[in-house]
Protein backbone atom coordinates (compact mmCIF):
# COMPACT_ATOMS: atom_id res chain seq x y z
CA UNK A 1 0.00 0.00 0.00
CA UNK A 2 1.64 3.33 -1.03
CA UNK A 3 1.02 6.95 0.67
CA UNK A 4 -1.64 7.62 -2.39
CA UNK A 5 -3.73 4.38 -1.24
CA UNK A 6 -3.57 5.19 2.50
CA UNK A 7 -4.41 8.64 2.24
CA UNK A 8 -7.66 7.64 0.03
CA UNK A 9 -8.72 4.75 2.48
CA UNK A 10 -7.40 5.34 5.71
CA UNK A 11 -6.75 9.33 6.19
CA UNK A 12 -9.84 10.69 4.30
CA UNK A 13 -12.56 8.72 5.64
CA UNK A 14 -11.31 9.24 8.92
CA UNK A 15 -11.04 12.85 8.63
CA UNK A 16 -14.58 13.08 7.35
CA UNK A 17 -15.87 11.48 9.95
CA UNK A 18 -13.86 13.78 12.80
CA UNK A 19 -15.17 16.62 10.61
CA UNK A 20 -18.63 15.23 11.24
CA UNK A 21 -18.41 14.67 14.70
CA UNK A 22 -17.05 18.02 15.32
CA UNK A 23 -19.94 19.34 13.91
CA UNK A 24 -22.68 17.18 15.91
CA UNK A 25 -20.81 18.28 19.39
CA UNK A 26 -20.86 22.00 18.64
CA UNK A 27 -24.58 21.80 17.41
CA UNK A 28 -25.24 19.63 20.24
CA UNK A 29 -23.09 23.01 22.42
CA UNK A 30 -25.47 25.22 20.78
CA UNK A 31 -28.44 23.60 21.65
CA UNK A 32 -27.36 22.92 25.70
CA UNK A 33 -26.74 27.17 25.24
CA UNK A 34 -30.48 27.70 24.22
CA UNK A 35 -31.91 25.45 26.49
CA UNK A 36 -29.99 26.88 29.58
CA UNK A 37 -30.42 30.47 28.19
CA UNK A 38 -34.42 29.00 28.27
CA UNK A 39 -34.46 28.13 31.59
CA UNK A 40 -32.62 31.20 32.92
CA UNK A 41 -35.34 33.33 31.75
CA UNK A 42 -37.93 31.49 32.72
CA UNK A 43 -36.21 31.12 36.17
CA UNK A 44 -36.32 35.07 36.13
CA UNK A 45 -39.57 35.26 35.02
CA UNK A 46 -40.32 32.71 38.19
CA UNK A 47 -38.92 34.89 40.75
CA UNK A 48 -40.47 37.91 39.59
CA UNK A 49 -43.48 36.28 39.90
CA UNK A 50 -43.18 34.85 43.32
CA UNK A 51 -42.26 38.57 44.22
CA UNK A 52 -45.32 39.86 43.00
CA UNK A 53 -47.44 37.06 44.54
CA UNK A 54 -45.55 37.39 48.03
CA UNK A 55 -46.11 41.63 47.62
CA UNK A 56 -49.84 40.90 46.63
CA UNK A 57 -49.87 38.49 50.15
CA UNK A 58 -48.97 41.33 52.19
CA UNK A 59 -50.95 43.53 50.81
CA UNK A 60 -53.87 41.29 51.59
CA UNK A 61 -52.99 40.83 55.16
CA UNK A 62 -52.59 44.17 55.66
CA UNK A 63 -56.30 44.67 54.32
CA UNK A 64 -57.31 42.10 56.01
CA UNK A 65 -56.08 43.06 59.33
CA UNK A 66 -56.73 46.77 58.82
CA UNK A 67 -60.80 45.62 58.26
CA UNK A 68 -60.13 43.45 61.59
CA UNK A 69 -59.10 46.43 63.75
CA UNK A 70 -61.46 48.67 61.98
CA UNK A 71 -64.70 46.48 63.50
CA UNK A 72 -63.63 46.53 66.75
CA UNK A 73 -63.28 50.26 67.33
């Protein structure tokens, strides 16, 4: 087998398939980025929520205990 033959059989194939698997492992990268960058915002979106429920809470306490006080004076 000369350096002609090994490149064709041996080398090429082999660098095609690196070449492909390069590829699938940054596209598989890519998508782990926008799933993460998915949940981030939705974790945000979470926690802004839970501080508007926890806000909306007090306020209802407060209304609560205000119309409490209110009856017994």
């Amino acid at each position: 087998m000369d350096r002609l033959e090994f490149l064709q059989i041996i080398c090429v194939p082999a660098f095609v398939w690196l070449v492909y698997k390069v590829g699938n492992v940054q596209k598989e990268l890519n998508d782990f980025k926008v799933q993460v960058a998915r949940e981030y915002a939705t974790q945000v979106h979470i926690t802004r929520l839970e501080l508007k429920i926890d806000e909306l809470r007090q306020l209802i306490w407060e209304i609560h205990n205000e119309s409490k006080t209110t009856k017994r004076d």
